[in-house]
Structure formats: structure tokens, C-alpha cells
PDB file of N, CA and C in Angstrom:
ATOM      1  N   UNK A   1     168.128-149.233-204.351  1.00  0.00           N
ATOM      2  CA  UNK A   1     168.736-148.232-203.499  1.00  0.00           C
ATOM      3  C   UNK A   1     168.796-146.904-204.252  1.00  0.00           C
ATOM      4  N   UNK A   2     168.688-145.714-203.953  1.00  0.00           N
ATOM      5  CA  UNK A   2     168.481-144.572-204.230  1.00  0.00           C
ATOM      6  C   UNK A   2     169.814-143.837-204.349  1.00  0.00           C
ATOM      7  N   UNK A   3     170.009-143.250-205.419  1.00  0.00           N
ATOM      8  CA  UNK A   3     171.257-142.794-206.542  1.00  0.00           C
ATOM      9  C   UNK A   3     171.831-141.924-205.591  1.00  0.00           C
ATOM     10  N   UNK A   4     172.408-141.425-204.559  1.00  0.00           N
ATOM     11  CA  UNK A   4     172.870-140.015-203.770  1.00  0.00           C
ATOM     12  C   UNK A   4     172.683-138.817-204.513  1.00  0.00           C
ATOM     13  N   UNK A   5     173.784-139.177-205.942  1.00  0.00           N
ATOM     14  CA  UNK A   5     173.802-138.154-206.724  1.00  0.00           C
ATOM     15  C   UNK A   5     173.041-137.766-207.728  1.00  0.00           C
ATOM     16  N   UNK A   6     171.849-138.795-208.007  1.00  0.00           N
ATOM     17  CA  UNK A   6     170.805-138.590-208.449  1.00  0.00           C
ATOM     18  C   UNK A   6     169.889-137.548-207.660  1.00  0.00           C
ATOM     19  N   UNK A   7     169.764-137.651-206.437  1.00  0.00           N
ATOM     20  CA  UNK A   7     168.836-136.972-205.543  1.00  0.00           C
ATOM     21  C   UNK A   7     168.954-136.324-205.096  1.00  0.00           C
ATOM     22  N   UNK A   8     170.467-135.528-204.920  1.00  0.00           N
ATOM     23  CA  UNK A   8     171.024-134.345-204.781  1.00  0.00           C
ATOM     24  C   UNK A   8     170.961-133.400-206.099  1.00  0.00           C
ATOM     25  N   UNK A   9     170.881-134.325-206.903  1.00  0.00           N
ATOM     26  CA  UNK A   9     170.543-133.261-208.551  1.00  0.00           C
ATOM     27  C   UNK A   9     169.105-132.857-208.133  1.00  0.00           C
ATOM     28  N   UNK A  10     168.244-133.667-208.127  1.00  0.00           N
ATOM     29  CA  UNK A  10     166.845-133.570-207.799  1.00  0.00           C
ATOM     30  C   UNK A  10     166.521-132.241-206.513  1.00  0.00           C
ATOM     31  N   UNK A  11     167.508-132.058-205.136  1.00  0.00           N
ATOM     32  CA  UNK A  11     167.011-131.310-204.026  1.00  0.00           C
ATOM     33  C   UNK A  11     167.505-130.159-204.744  1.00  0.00           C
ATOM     34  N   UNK A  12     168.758-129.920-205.451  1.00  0.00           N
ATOM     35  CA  UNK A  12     169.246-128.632-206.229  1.00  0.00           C
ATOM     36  C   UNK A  12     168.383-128.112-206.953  1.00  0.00           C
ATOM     37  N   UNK A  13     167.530-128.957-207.819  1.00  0.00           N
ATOM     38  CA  UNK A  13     166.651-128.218-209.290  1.00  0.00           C
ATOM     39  C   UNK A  13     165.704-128.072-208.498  1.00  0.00           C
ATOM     40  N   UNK A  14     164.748-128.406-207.278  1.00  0.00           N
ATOM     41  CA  UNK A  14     163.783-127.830-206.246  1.00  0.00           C
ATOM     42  C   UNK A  14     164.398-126.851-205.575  1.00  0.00           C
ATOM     43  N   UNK A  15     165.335-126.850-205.329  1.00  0.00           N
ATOM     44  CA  UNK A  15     165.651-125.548-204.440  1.00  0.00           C
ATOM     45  C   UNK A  15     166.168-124.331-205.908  1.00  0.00           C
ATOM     46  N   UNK A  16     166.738-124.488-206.487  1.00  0.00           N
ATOM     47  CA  UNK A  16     166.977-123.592-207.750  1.00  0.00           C
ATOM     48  C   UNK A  16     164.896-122.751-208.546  1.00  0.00           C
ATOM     49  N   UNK A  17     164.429-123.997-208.550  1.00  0.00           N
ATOM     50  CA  UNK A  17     162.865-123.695-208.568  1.00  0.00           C
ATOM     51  C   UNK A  17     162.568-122.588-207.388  1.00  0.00           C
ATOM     52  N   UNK A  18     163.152-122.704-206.503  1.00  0.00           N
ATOM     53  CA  UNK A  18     162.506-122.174-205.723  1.00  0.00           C
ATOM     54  C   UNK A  18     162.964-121.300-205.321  1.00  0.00           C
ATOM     55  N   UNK A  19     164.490-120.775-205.741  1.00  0.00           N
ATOM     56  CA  UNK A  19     165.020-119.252-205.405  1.00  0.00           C
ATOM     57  C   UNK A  19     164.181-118.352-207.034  1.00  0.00           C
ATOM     58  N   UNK A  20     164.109-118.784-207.739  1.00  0.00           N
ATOM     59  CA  UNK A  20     163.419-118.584-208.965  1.00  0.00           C
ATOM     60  C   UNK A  20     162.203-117.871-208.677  1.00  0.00           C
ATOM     61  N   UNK A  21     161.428-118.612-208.124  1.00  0.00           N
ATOM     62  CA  UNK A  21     159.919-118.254-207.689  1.00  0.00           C
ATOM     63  C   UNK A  21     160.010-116.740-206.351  1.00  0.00           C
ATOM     64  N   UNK A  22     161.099-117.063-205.915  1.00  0.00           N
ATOM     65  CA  UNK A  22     161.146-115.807-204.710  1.00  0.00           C
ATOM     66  C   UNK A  22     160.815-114.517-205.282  1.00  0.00           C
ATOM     67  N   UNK A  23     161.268-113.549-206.067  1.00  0.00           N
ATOM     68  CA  UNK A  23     161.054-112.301-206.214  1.00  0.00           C
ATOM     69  C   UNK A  23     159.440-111.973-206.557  1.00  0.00           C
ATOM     70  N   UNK A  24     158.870-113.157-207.490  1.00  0.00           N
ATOM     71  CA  UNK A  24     157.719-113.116-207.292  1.00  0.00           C
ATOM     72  C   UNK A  24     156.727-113.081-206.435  1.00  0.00           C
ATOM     73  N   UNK A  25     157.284-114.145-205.128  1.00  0.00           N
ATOM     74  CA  UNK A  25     156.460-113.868-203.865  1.00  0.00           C
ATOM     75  C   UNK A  25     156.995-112.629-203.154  1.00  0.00           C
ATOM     76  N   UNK A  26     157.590-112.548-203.180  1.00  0.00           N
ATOM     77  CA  UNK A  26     158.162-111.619-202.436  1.00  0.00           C
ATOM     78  C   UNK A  26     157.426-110.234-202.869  1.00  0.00           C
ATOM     79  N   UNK A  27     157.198-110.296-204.411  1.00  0.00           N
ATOM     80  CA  UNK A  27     156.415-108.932-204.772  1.00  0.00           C
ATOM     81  C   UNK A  27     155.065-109.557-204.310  1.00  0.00           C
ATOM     82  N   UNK A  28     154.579-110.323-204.665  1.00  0.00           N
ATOM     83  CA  UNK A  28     153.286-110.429-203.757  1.00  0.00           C
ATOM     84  C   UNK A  28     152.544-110.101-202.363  1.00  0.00           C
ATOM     85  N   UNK A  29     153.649-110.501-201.478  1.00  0.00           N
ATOM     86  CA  UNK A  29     153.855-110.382-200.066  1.00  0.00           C
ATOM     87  C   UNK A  29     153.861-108.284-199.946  1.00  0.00           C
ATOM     88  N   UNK A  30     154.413-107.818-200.455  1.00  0.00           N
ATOM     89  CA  UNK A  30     154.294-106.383-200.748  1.00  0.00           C
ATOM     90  C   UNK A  30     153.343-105.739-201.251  1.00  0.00           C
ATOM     91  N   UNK A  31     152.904-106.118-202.555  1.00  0.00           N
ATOM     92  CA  UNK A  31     151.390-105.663-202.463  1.00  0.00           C
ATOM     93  C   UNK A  31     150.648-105.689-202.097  1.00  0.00           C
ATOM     94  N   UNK A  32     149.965-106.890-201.178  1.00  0.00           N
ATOM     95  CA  UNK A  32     149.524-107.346-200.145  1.00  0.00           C
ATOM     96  C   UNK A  32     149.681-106.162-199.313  1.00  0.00           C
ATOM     97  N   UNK A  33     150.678-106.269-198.661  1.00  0.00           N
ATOM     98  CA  UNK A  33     150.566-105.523-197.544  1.00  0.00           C
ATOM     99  C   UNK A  33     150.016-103.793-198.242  1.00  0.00           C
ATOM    100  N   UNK A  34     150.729-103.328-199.074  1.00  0.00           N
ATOM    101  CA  UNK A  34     150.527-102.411-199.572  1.00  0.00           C
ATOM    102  C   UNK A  34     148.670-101.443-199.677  1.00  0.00           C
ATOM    103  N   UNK A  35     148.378-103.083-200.470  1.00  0.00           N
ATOM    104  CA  UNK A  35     146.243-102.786-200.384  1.00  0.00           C
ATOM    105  C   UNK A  35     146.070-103.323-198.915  1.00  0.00           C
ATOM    106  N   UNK A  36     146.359-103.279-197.769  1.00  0.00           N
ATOM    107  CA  UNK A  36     145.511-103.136-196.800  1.00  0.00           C
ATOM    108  C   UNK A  36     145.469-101.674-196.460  1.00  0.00           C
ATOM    109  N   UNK A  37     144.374-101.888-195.865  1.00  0.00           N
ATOM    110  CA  UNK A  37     143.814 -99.982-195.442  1.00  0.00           C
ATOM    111  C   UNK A  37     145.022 -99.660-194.296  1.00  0.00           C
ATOM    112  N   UNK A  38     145.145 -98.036-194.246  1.00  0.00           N
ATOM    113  CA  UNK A  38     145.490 -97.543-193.250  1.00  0.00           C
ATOM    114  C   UNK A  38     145.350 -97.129-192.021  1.00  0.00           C
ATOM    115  N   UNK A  39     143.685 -97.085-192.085  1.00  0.00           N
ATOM    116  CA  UNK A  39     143.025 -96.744-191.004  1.00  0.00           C
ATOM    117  C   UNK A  39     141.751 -97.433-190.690  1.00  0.00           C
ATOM    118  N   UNK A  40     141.894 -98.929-190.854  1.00  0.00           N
ATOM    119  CA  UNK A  40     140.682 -99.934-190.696  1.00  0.00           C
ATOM    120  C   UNK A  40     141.507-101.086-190.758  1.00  0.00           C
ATOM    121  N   UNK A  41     140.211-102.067-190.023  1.00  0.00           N
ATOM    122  CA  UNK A  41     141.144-103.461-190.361  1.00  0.00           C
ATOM    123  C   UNK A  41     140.308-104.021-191.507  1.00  0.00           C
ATOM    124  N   UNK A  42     140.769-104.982-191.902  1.00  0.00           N
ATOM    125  CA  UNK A  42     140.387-105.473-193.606  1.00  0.00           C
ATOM    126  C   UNK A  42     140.722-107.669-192.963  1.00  0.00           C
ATOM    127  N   UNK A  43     140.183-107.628-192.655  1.00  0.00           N
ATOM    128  CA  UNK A  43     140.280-109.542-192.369  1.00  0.00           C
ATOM    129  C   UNK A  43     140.715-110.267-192.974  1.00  0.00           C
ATOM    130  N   UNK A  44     140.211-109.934-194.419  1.00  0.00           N
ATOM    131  CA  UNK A  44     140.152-110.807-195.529  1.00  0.00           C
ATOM    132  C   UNK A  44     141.620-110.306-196.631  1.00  0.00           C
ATOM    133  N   UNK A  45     141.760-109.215-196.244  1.00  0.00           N
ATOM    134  CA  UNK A  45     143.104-108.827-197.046  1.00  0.00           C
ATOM    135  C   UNK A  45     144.827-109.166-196.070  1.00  0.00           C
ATOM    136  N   UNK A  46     143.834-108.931-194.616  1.00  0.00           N
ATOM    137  CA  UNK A  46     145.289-109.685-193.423  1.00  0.00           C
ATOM    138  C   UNK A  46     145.403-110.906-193.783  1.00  0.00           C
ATOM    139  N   UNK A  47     144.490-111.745-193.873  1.00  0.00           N
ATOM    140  CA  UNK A  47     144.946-113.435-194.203  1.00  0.00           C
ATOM    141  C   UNK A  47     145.588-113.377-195.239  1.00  0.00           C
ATOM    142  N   UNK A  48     145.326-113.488-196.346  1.00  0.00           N
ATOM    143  CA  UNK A  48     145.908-112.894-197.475  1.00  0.00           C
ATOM    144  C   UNK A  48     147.351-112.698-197.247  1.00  0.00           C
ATOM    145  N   UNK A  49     147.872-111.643-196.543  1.00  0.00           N
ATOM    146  CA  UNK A  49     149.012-111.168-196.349  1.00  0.00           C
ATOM    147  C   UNK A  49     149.503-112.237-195.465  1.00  0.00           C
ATOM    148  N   UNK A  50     149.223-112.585-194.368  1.00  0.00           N
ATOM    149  CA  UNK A  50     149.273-113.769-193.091  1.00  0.00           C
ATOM    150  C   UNK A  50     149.869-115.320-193.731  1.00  0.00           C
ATOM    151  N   UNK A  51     149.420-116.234-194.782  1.00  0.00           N
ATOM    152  CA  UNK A  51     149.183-116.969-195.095  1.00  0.00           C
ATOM    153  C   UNK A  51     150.561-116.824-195.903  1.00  0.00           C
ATOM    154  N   UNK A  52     150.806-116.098-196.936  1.00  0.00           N
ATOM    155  CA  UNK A  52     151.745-115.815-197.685  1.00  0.00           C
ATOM    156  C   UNK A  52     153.042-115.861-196.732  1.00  0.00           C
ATOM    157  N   UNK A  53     153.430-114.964-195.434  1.00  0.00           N
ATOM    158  CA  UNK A  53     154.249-114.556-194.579  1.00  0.00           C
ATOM    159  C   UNK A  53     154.121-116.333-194.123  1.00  0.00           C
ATOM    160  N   UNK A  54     153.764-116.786-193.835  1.00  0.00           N
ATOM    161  CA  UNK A  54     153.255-118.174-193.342  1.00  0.00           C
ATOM    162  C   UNK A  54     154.219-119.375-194.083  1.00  0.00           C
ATOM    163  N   UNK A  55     153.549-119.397-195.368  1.00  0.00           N
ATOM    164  CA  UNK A  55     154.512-120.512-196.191  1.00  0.00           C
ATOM    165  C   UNK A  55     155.919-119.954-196.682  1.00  0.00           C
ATOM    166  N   UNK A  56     156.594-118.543-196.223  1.00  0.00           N
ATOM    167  CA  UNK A  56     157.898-118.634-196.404  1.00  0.00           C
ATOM    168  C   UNK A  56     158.503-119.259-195.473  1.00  0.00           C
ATOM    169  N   UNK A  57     158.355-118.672-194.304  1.00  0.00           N
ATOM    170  CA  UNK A  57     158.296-119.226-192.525  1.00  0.00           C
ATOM    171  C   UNK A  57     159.032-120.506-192.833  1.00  0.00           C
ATOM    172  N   UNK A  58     157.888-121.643-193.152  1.00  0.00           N
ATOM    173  CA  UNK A  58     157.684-123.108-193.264  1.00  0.00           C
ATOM    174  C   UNK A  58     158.644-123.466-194.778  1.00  0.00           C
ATOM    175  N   UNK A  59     158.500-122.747-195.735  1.00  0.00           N
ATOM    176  CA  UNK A  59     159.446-122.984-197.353  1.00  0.00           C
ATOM    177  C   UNK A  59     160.711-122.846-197.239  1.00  0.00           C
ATOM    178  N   UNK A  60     161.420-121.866-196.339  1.00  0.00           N
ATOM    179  CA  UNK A  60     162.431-121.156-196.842  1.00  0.00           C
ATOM    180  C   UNK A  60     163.754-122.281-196.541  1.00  0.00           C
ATOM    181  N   UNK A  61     163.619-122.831-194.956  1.00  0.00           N
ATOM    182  CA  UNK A  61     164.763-123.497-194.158  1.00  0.00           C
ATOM    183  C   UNK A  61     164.773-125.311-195.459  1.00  0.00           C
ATOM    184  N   UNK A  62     163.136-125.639-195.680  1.00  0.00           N
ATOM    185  CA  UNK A  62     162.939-126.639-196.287  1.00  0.00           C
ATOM    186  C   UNK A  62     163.773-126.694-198.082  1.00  0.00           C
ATOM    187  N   UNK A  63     163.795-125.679-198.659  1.00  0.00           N
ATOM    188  CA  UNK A  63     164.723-125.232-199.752  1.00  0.00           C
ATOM    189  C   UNK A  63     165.681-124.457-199.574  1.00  0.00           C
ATOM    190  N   UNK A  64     166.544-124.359-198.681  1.00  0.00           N
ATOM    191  CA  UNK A  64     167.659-124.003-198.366  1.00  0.00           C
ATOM    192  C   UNK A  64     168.020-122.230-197.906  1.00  0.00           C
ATOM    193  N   UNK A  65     166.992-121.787-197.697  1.00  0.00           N
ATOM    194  CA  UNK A  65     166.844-120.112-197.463  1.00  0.00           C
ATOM    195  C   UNK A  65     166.342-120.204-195.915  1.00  0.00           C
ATOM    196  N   UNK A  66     167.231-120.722-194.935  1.00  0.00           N
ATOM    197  CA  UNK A  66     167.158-120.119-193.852  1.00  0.00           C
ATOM    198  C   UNK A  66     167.220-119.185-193.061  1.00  0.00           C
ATOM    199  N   UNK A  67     167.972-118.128-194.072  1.00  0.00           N
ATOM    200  CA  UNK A  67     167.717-116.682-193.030  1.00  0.00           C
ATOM    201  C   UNK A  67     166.517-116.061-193.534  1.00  0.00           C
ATOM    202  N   UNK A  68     166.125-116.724-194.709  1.00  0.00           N
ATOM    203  CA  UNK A  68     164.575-115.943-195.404  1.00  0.00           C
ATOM    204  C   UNK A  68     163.682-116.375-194.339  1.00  0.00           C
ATOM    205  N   UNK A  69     163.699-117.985-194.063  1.00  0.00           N
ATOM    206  CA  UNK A  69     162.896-118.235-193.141  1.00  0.00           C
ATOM    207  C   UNK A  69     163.121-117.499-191.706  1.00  0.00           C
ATOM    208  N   UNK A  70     164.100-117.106-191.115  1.00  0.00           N
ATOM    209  CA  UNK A  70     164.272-116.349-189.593  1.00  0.00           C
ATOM    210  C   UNK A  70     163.493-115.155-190.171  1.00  0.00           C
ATOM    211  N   UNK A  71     163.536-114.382-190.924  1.00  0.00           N
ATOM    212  CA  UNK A  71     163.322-113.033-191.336  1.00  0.00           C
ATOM    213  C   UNK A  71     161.507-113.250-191.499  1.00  0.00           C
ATOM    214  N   UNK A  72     161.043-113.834-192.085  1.00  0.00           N
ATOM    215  CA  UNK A  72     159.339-114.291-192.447  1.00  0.00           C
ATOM    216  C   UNK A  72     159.658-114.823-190.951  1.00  0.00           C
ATOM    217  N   UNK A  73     159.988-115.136-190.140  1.00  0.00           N
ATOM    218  CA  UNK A  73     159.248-115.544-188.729  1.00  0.00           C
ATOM    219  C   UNK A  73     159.437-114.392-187.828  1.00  0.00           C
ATOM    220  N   UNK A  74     159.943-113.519-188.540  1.00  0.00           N
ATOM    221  CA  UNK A  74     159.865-112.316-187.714  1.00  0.00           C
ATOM    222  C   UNK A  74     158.596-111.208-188.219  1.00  0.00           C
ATOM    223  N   UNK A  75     158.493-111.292-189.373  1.00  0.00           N
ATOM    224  CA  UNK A  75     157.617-110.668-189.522  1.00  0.00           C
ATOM    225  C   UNK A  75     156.261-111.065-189.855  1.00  0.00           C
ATOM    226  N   UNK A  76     155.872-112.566-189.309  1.00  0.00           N
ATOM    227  CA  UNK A  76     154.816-112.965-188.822  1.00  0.00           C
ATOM    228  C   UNK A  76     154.511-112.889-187.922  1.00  0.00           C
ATOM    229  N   UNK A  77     155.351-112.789-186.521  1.00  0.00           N
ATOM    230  CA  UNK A  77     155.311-112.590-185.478  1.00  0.00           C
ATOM    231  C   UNK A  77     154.497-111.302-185.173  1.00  0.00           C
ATOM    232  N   UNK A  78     155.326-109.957-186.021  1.00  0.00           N
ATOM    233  CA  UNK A  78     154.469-108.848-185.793  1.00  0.00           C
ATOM    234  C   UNK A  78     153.165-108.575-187.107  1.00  0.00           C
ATOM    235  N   UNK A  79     153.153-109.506-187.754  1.00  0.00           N
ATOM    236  CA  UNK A  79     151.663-109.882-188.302  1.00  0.00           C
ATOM    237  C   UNK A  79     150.925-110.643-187.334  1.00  0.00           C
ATOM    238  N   UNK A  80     151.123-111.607-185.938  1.00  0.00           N
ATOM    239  CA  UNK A  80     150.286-111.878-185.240  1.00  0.00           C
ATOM    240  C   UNK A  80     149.919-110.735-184.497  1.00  0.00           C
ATOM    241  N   UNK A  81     150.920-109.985-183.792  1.00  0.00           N
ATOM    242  CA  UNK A  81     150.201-108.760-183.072  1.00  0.00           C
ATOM    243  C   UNK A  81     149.142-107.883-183.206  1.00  0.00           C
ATOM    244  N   UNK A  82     149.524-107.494-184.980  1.00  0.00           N
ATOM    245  CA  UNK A  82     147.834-107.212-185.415  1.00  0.00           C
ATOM    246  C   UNK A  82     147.201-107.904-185.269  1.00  0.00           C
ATOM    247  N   UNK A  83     147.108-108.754-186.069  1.00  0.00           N
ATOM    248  CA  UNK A  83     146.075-109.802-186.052  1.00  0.00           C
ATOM    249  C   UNK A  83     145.040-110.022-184.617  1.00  0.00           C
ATOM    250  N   UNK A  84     145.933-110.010-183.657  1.00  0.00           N
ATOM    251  CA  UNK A  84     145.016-109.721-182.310  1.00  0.00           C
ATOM    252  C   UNK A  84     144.323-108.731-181.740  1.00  0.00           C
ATOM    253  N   UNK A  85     145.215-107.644-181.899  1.00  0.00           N
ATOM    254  CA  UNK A  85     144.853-106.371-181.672  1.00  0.00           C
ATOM    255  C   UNK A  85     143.676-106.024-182.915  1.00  0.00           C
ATOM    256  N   UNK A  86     143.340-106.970-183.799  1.00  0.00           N
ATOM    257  CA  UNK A  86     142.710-106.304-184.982  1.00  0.00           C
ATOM    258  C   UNK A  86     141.876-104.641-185.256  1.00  0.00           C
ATOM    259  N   UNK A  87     143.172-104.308-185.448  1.00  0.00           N
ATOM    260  CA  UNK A  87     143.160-102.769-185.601  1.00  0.00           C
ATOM    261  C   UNK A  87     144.246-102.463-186.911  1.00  0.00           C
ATOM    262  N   UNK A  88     144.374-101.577-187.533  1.00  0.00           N
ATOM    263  CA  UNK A  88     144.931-100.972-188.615  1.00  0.00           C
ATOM    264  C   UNK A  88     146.568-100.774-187.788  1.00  0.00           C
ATOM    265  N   UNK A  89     147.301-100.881-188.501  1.00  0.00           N
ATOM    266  CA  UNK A  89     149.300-100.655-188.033  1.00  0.00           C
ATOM    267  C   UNK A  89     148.894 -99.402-187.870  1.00  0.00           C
ATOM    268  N   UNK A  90     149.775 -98.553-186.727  1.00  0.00           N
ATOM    269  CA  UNK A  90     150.055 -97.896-186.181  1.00  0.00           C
ATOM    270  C   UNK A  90     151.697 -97.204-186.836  1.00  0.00           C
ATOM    271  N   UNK A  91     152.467 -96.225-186.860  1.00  0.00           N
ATOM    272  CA  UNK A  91     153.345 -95.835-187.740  1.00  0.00           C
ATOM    273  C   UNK A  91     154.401 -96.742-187.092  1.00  0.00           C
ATOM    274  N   UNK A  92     154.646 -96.732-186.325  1.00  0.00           N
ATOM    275  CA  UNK A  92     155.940 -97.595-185.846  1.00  0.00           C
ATOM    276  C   UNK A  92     155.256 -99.008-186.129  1.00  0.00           C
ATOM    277  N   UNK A  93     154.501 -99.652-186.047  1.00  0.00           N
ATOM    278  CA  UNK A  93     154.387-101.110-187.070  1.00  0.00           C
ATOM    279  C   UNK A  93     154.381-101.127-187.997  1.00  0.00           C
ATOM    280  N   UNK A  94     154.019 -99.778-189.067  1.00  0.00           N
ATOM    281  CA  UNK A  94     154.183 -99.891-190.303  1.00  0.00           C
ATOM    282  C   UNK A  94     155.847 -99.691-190.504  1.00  0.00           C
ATOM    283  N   UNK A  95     156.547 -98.841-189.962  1.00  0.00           N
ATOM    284  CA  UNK A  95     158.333 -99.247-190.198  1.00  0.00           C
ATOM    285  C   UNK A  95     158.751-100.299-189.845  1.00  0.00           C
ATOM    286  N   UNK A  96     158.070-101.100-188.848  1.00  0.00           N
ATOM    287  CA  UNK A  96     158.954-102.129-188.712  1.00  0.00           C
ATOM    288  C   UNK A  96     158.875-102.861-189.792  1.00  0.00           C
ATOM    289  N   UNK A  97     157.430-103.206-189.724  1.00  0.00           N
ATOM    290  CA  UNK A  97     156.908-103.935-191.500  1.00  0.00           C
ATOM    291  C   UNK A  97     157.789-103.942-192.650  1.00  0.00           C
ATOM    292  N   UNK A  98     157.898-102.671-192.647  1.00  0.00           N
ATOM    293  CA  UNK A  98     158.372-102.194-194.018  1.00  0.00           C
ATOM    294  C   UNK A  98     160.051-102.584-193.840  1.00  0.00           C
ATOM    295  N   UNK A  99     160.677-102.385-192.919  1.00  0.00           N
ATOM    296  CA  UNK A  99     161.942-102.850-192.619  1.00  0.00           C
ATOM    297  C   UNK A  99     162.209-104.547-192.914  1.00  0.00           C
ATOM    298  N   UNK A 100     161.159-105.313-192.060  1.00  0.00           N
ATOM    299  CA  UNK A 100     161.052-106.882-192.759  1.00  0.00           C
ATOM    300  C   UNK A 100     160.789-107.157-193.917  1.00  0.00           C
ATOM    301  N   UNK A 101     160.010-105.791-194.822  1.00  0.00           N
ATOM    302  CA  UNK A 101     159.896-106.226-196.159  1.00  0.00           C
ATOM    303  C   UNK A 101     161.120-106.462-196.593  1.00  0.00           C
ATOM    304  N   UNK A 102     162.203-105.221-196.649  1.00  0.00           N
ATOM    305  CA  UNK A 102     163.188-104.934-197.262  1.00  0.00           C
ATOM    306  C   UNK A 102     164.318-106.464-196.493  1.00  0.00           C
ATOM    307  N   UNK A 103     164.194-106.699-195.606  1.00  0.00           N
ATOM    308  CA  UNK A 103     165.033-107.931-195.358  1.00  0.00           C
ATOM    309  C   UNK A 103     164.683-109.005-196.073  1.00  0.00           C
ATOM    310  N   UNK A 104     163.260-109.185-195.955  1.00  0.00           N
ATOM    311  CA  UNK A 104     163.168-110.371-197.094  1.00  0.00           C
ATOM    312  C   UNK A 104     163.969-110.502-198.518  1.00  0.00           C
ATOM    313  N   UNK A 105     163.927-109.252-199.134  1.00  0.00           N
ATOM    314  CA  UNK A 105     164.715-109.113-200.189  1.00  0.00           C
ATOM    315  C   UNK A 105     166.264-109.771-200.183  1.00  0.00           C
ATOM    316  N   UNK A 106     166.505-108.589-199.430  1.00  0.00           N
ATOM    317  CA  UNK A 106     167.912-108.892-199.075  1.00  0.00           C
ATOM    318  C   UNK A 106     168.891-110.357-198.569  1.00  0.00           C
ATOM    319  N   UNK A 107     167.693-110.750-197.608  1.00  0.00           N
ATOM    320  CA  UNK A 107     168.296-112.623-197.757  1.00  0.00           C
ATOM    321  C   UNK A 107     167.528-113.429-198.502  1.00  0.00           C
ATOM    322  N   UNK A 108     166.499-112.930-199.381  1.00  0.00           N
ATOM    323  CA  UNK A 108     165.904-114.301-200.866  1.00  0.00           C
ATOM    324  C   UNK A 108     167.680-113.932-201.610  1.00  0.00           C
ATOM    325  N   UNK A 109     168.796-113.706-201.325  1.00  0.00           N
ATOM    326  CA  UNK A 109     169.907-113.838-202.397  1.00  0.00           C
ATOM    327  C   UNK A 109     170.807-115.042-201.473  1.00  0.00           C
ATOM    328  N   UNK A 110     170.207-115.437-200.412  1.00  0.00           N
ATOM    329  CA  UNK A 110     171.760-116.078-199.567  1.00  0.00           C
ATOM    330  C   UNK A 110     170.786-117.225-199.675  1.00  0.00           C
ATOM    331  N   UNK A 111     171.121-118.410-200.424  1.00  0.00           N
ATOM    332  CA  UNK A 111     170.704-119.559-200.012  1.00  0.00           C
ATOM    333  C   UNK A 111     172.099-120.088-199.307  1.00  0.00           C
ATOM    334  N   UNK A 112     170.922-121.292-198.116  1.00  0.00           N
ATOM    335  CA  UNK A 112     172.668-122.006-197.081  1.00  0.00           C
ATOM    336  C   UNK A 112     173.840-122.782-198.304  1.00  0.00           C
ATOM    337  N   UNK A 113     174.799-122.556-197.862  1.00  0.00           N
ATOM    338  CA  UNK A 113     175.886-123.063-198.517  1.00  0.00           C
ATOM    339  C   UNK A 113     176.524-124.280-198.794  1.00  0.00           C
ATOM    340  N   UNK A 114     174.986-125.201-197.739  1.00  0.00           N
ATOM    341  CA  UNK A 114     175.105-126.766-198.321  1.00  0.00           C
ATOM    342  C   UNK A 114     173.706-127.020-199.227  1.00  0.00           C
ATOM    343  N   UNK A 115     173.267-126.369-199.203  1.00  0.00           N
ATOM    344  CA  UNK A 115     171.635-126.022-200.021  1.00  0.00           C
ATOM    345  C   UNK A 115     172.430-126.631-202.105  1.00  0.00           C
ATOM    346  N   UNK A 116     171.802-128.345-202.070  1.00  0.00           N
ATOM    347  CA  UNK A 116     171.966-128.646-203.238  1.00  0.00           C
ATOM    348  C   UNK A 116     173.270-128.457-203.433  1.00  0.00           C
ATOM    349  N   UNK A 117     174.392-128.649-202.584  1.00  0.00           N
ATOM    350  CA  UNK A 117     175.903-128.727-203.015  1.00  0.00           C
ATOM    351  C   UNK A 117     176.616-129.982-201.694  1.00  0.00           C
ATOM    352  N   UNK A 118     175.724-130.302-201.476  1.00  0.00           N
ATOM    353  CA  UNK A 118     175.930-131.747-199.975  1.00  0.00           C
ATOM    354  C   UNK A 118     176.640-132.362-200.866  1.00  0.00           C
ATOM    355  N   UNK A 119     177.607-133.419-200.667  1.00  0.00           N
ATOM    356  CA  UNK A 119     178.178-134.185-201.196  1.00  0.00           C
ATOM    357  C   UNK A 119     178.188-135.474-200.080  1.00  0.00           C
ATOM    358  N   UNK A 120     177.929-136.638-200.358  1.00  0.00           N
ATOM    359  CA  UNK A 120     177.901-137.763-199.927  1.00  0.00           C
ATOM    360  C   UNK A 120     179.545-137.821-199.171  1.00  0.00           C
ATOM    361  N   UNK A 121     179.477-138.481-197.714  1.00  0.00           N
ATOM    362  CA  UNK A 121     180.623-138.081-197.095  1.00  0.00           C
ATOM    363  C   UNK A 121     181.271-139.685-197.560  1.00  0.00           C
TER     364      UNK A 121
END
């Protein structure tokens, strides 16, 4: 049978791994966006950016950063819009962008408050 408190040590040091690793993606996810062109579309530099926005989406709720994840599903959302329209952001998509950048930041600090502190009832 499997330790509770063994495996709650275990979901903590993965989720601790993984607020760790955030500022790094998070600068990634920014430069990214940063080298795509302004006035062309670039395919290969949107996926790039797409893919990244993608596995926070899917990472964040799974290691305990659920508003990181609401926030990356928002601004994949308006990474699909390009993506269809495949055309270069327009100034009001580039603020919004840039506004979801700055949220990402701001909730990679709130992990949920049972995130690796659950206690067996």
C-alpha cells in the first residue's frame, strides 16, 4: 500500500520543481513572442511560441498553478486567432499579448493552497 505521506512529499518536490522551472519558461515564452516579425507571419516561429503557451495550459492546474493555467488558456486562445487569420498581430493584439505576458508573471507566484500541503483526511 502506498505511504500518503510519502507521496505527498513526492507531489510537493514535483510541484516545487516546477514553480522553479517557471521564470525560465516564462522568459522563453517572451522571447518567443518577442522574435516574431511585426509585419509578416513567420509559421515556424508561431508554433514555437503556440506549443510553449500550450504545455502551460495543460502543466500549470497538473502542478498546482491554476490561475497560470486560466491565464496561458487565455492567451492561447488569442494565439489561435492568429494562427487562423495567419497574418502578423495587429496593435491591439499585440497589447493584449503583452498584457497576458505580464499576467503570466504575476500568477507563476500563486501556487493553489492545497498544491503539496493536502493532508490525508
Amino acid at each position: 500500500m502506498a505511504d500518503p505521506a510519502g507521496l505527498q512529499a513526492k507531489l510537493k518536490a514535483l510541484s516545487d520543481a516546477y514553480a522553479a522551472q517557471l521564470p525560465e519558461k516564462l522568459k522563453q515564452i517572451e522571447q518567443a513572442w518577442e522574435q516574431l516579425p511585426r509585419d509578416s507571419w513567420d509559421e515556424g516561429g508561431f508554433q514555437i511560441l503556440y506549443r510553449m503557451v500550450h504545455s502551460l495550459t495543460g502543466s500549470g492546474k497538473t502542478f498546482g498553478f491554476a490561475l497560470l493555467s486560466d491565464v496561458a488558456r487565455n492567451l492561447e486562445e488569442c494565439l489561435k486567432q492568429l494562427a487562423q487569420a495567419r497574418t502578423a498581430s495587429d496593435e491591439i493584439q499585440r497589447k493584449r499579448i503583452q498584457v497576458l505576458l505580464s499576467e503570466l508573471h504575476q500568477v507563476a507566484m500563486h501556487r493553489d493552497a492545497a498544491a503539496g500541503d493536502n493532508h490525508a483526511h
